[in-house]
PDB file of N, CA and C in Angstrom:
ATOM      1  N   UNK A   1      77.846 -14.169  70.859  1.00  0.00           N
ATOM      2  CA  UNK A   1      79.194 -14.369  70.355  1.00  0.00           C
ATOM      3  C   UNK A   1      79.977 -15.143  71.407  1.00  0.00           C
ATOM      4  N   UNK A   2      80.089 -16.678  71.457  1.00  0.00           N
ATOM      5  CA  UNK A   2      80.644 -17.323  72.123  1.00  0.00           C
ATOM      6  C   UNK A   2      82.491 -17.070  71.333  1.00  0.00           C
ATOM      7  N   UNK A   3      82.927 -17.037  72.541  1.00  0.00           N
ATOM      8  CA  UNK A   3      84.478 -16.676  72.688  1.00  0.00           C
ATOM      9  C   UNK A   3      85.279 -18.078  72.801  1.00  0.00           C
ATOM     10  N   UNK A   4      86.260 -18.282  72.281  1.00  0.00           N
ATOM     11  CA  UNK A   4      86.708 -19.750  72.375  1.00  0.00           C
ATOM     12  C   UNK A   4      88.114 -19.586  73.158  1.00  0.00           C
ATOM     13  N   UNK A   5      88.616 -21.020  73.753  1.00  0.00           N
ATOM     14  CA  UNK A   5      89.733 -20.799  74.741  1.00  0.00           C
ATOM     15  C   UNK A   5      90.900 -20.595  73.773  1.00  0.00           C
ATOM     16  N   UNK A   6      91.105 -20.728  72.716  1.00  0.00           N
ATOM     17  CA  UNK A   6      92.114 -19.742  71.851  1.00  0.00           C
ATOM     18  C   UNK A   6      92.379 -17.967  72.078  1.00  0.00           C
ATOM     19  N   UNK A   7      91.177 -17.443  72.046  1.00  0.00           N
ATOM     20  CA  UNK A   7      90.733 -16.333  71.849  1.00  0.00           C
ATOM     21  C   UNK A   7      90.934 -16.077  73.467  1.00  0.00           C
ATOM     22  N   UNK A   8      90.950 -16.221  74.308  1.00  0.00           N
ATOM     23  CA  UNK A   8      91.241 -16.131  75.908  1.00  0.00           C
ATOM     24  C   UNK A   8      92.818 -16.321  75.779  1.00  0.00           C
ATOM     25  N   UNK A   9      93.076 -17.413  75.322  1.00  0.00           N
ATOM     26  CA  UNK A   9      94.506 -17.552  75.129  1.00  0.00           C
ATOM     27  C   UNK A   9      95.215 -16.304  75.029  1.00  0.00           C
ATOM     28  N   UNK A  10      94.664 -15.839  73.619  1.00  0.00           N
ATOM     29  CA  UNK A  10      95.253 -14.511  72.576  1.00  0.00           C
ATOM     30  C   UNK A  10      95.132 -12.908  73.648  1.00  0.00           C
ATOM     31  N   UNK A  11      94.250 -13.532  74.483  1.00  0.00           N
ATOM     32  CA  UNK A  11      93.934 -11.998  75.651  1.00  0.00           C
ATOM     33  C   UNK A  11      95.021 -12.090  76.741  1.00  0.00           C
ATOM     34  N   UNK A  12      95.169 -13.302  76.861  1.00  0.00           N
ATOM     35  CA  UNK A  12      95.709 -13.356  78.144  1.00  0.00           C
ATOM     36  C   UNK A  12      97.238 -12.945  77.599  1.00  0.00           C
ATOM     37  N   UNK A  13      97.547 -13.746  76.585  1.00  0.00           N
ATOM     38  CA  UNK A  13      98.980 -13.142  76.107  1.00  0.00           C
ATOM     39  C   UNK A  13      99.237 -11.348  75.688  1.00  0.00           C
ATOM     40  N   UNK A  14      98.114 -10.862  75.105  1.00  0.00           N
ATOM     41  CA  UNK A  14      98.068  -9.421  75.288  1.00  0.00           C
ATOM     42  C   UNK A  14      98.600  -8.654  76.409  1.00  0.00           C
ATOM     43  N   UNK A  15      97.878  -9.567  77.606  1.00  0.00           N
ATOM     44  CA  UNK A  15      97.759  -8.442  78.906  1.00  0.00           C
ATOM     45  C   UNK A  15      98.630  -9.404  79.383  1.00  0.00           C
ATOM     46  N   UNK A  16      99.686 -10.030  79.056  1.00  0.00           N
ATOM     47  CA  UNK A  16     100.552 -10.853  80.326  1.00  0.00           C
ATOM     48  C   UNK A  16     100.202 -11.139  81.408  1.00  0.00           C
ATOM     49  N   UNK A  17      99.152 -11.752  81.130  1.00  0.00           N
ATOM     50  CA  UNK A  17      99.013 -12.614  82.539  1.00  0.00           C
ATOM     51  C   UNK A  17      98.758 -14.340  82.067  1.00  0.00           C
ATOM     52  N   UNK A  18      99.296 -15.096  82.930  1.00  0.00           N
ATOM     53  CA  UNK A  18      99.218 -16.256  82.507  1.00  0.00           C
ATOM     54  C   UNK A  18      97.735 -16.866  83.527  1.00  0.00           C
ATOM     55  N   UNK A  19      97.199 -18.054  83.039  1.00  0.00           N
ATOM     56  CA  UNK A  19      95.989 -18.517  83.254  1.00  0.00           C
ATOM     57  C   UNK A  19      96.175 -19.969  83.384  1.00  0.00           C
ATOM     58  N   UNK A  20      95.212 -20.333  84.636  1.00  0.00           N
ATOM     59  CA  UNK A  20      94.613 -22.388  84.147  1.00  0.00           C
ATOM     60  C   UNK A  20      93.729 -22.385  83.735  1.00  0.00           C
ATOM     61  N   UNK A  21      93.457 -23.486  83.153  1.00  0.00           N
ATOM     62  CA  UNK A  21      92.552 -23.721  82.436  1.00  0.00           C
ATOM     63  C   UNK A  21      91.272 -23.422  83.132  1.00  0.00           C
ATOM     64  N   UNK A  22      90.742 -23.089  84.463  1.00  0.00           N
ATOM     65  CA  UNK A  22      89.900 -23.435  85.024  1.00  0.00           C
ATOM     66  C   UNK A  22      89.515 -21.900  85.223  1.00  0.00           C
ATOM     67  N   UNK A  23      90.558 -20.964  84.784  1.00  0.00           N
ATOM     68  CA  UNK A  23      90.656 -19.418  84.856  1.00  0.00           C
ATOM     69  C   UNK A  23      89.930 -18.953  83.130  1.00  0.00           C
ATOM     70  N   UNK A  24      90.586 -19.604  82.899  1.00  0.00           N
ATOM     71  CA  UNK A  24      90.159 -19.133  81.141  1.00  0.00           C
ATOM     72  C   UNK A  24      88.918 -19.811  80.775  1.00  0.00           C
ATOM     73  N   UNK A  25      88.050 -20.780  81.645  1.00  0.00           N
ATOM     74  CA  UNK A  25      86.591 -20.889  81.460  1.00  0.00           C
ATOM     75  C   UNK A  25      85.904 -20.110  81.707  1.00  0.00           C
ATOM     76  N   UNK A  26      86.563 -19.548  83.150  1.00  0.00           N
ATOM     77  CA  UNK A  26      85.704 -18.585  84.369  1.00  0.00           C
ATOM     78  C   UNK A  26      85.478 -17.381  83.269  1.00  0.00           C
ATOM     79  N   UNK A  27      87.045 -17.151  82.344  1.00  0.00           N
ATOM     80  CA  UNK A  27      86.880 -15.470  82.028  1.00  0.00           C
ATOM     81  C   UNK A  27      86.394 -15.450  80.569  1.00  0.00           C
ATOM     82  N   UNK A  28      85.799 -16.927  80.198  1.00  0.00           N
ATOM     83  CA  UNK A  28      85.608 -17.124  78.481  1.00  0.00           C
ATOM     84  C   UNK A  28      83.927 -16.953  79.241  1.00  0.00           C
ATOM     85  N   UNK A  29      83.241 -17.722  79.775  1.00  0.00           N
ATOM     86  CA  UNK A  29      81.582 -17.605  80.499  1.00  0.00           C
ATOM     87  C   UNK A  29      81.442 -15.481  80.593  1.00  0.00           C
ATOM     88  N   UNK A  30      82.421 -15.300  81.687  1.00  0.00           N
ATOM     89  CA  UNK A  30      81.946 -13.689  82.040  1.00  0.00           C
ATOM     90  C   UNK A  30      82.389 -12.481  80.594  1.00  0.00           C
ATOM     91  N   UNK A  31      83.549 -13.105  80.063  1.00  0.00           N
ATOM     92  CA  UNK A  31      83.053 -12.269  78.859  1.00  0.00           C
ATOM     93  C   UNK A  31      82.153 -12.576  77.558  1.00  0.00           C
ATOM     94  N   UNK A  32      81.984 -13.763  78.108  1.00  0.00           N
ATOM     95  CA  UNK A  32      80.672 -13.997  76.613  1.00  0.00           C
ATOM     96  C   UNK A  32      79.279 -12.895  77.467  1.00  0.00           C
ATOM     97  N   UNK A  33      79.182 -13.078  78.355  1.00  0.00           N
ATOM     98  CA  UNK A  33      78.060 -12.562  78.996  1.00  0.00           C
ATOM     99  C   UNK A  33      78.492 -11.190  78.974  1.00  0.00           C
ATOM    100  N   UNK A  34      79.525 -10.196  78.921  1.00  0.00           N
ATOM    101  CA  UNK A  34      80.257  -8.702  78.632  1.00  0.00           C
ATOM    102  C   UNK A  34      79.620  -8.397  77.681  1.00  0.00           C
ATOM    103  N   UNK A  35      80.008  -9.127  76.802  1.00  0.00           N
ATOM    104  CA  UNK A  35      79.635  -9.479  75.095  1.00  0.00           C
ATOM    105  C   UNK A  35      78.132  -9.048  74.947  1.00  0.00           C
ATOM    106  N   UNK A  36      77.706  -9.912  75.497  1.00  0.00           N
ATOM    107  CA  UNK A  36      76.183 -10.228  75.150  1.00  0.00           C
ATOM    108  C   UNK A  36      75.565  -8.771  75.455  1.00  0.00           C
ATOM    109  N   UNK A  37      75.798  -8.417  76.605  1.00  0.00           N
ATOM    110  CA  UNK A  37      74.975  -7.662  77.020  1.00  0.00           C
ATOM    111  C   UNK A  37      75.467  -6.205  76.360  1.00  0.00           C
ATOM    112  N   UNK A  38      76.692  -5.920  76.044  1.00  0.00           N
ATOM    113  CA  UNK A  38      76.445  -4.985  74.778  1.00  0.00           C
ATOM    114  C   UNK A  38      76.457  -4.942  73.619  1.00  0.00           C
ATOM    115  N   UNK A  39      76.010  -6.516  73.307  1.00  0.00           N
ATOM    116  CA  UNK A  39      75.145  -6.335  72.102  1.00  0.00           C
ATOM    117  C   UNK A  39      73.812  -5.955  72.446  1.00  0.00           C
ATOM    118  N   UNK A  40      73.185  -6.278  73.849  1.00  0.00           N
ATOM    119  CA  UNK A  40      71.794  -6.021  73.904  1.00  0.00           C
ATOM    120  C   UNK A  40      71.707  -4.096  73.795  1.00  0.00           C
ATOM    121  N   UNK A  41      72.739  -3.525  74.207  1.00  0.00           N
ATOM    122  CA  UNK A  41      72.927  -1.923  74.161  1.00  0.00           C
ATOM    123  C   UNK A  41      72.555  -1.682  73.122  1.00  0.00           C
ATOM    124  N   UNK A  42      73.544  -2.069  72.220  1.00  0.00           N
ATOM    125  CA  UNK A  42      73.574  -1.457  70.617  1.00  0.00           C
ATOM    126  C   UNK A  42      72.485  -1.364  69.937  1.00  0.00           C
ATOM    127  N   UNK A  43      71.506  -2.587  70.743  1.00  0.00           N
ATOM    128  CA  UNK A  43      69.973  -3.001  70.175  1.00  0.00           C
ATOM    129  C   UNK A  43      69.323  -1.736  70.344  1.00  0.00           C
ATOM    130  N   UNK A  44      69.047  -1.240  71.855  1.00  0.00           N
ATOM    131  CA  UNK A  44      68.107  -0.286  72.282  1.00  0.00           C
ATOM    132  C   UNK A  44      67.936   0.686  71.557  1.00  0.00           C
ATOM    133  N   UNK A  45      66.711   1.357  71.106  1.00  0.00           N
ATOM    134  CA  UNK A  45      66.572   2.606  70.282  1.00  0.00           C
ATOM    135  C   UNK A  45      66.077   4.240  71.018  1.00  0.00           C
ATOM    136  N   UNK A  46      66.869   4.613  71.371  1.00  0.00           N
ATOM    137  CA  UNK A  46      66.583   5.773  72.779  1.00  0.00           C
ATOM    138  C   UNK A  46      65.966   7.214  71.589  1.00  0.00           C
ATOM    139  N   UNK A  47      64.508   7.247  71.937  1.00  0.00           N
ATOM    140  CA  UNK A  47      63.686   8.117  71.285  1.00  0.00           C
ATOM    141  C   UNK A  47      64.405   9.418  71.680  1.00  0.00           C
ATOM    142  N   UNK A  48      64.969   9.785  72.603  1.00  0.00           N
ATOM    143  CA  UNK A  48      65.241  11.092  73.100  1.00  0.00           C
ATOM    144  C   UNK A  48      66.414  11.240  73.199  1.00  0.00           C
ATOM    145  N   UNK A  49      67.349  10.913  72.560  1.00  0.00           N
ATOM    146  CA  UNK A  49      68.702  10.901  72.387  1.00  0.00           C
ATOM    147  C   UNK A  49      69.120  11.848  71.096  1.00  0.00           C
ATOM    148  N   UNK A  50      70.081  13.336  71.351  1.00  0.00           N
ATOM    149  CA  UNK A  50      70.152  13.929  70.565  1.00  0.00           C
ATOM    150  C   UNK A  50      70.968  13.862  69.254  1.00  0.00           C
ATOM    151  N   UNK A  51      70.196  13.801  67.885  1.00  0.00           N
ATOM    152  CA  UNK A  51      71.066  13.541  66.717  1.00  0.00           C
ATOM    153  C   UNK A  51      72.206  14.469  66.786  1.00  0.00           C
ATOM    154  N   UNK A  52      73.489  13.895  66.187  1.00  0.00           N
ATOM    155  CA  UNK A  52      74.694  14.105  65.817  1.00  0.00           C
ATOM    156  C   UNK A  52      75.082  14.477  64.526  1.00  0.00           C
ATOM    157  N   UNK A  53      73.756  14.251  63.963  1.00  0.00           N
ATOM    158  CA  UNK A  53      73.981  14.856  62.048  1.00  0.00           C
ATOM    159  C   UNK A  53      74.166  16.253  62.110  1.00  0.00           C
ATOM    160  N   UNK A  54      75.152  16.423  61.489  1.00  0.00           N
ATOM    161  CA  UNK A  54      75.380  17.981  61.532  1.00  0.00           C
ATOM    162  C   UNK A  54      73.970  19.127  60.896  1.00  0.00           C
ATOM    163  N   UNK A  55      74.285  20.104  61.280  1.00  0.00           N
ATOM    164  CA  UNK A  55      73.206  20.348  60.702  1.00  0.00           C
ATOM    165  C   UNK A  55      72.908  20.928  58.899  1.00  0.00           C
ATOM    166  N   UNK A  56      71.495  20.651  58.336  1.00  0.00           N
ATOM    167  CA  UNK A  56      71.635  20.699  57.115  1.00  0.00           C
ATOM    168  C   UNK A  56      72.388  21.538  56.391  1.00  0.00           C
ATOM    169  N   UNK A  57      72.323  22.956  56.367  1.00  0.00           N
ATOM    170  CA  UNK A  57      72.619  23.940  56.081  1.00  0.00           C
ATOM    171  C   UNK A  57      73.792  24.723  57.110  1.00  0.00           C
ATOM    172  N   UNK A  58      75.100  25.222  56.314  1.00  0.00           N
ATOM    173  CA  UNK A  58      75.878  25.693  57.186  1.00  0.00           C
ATOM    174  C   UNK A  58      75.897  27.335  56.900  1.00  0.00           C
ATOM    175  N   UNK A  59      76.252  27.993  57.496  1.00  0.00           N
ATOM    176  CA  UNK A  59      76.457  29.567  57.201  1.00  0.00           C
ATOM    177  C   UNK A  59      78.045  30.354  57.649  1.00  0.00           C
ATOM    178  N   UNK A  60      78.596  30.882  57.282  1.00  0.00           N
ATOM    179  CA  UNK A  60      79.691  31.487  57.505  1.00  0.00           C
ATOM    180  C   UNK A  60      79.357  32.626  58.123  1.00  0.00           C
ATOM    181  N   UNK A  61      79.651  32.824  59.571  1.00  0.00           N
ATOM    182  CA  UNK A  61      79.398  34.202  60.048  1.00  0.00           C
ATOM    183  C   UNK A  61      80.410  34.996  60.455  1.00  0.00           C
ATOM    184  N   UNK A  62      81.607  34.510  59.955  1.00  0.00           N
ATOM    185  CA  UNK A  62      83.106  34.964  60.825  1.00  0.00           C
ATOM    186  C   UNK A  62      82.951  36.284  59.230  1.00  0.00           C
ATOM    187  N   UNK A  63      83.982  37.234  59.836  1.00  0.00           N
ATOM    188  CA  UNK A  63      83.962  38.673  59.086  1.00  0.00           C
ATOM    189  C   UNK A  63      85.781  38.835  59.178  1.00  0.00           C
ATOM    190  N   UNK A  64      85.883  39.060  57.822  1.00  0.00           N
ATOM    191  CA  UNK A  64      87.058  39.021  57.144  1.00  0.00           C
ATOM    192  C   UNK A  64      87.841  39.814  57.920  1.00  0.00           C
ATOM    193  N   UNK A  65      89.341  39.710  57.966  1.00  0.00           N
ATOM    194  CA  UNK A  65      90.196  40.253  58.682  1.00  0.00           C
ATOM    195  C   UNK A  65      90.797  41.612  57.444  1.00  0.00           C
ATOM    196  N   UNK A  66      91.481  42.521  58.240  1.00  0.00           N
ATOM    197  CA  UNK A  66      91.767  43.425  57.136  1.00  0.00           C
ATOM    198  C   UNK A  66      92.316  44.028  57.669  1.00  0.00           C
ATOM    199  N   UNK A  67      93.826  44.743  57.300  1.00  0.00           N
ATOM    200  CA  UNK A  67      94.849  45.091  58.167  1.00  0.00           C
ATOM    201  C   UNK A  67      94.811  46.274  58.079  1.00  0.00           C
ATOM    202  N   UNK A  68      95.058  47.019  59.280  1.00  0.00           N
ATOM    203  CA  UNK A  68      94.745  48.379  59.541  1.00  0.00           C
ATOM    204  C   UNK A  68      96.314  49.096  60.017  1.00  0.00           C
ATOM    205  N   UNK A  69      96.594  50.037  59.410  1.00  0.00           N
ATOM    206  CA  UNK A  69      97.933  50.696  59.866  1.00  0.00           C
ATOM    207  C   UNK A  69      97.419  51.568  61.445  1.00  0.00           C
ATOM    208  N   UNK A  70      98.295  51.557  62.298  1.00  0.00           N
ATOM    209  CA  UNK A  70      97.975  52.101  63.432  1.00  0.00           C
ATOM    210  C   UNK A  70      99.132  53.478  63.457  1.00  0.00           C
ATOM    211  N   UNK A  71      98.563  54.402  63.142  1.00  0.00           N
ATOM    212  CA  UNK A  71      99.231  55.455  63.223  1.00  0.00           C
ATOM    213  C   UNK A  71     100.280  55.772  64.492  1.00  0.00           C
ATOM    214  N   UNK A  72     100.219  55.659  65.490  1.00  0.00           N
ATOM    215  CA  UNK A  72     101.252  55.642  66.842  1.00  0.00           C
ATOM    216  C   UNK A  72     101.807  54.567  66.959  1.00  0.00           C
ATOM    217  N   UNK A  73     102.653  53.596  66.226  1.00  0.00           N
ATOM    218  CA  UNK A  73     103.273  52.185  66.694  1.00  0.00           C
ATOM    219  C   UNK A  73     104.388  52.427  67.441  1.00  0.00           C
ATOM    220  N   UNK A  74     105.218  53.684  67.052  1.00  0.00           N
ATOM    221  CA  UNK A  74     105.980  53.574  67.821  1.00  0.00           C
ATOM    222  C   UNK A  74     105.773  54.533  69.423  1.00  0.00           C
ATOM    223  N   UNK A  75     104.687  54.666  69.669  1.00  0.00           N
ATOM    224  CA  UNK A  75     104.218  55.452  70.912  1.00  0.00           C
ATOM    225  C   UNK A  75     104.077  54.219  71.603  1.00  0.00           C
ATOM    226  N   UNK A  76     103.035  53.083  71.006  1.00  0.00           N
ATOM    227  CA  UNK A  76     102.681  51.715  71.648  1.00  0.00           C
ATOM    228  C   UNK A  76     103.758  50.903  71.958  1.00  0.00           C
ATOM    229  N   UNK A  77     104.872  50.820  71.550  1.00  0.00           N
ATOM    230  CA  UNK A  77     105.892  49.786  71.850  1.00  0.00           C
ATOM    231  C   UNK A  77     106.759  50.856  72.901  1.00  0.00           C
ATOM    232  N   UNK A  78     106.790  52.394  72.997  1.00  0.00           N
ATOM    233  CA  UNK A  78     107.558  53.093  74.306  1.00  0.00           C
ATOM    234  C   UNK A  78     106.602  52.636  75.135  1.00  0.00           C
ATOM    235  N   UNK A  79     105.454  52.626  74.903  1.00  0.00           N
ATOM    236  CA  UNK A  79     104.404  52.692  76.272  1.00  0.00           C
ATOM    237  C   UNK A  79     104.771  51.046  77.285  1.00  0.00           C
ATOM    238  N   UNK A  80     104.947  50.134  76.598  1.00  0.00           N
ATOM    239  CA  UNK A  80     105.403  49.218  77.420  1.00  0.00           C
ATOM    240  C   UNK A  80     106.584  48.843  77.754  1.00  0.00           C
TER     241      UNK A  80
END
C-alpha cells in the first residue's frame, strides 16, 4: 500500500506539524514500509495461539437471590 504525498499531507495536518517536501518523502518511504510489514503480521498463521470463540455451550451457575427476613434488625443496626 503505497501512501501518496496527499495522504502525508492529510497526516501531517492531523498532527500539526508542518513538513518539506524532502520530510514527507522520508515519512511517505518509512510508512509505506510500517504498512507493509503489518500487512506481513496479519499474514502469519500462529498454530498455538488461543481461540477467542466463546465457548459452544453456556451454563448458568449463579443461584437465585431470595430475601430472607432477619429476625434481630433492630439489634444489628444498635450493634454498630
Amino acid at each position: 500500500m503505497a501512501l501518496t504525498i496527499s495522504e502525508i499531507d492529510h497526516l501531517a495536518k492531523l498532527t500539526r506539524i508542518s513538513l518539506t517536501n524532502e520530510e514527507k518523502e522520508l515519512f511517505r518511504t518509512q510508512l509505506d514500509s510500517i504498512l507493509e510489514y503489518a500487512g506481513h503480521i496479519r499474514e502469519v498463521h500462529d498454530t498455538t495461539a488461543v481461540s477467542s470463540h466463546p465457548p459452544k455451550s453456556l451454563e448458568d451457575i449463579s443461584e437465585s437471590d431470595s430475601i430472607v427476613q432477619f429476625s434481630d434488625a433492630d439489634g444489628l443496626v444498635a450493634a454498630v
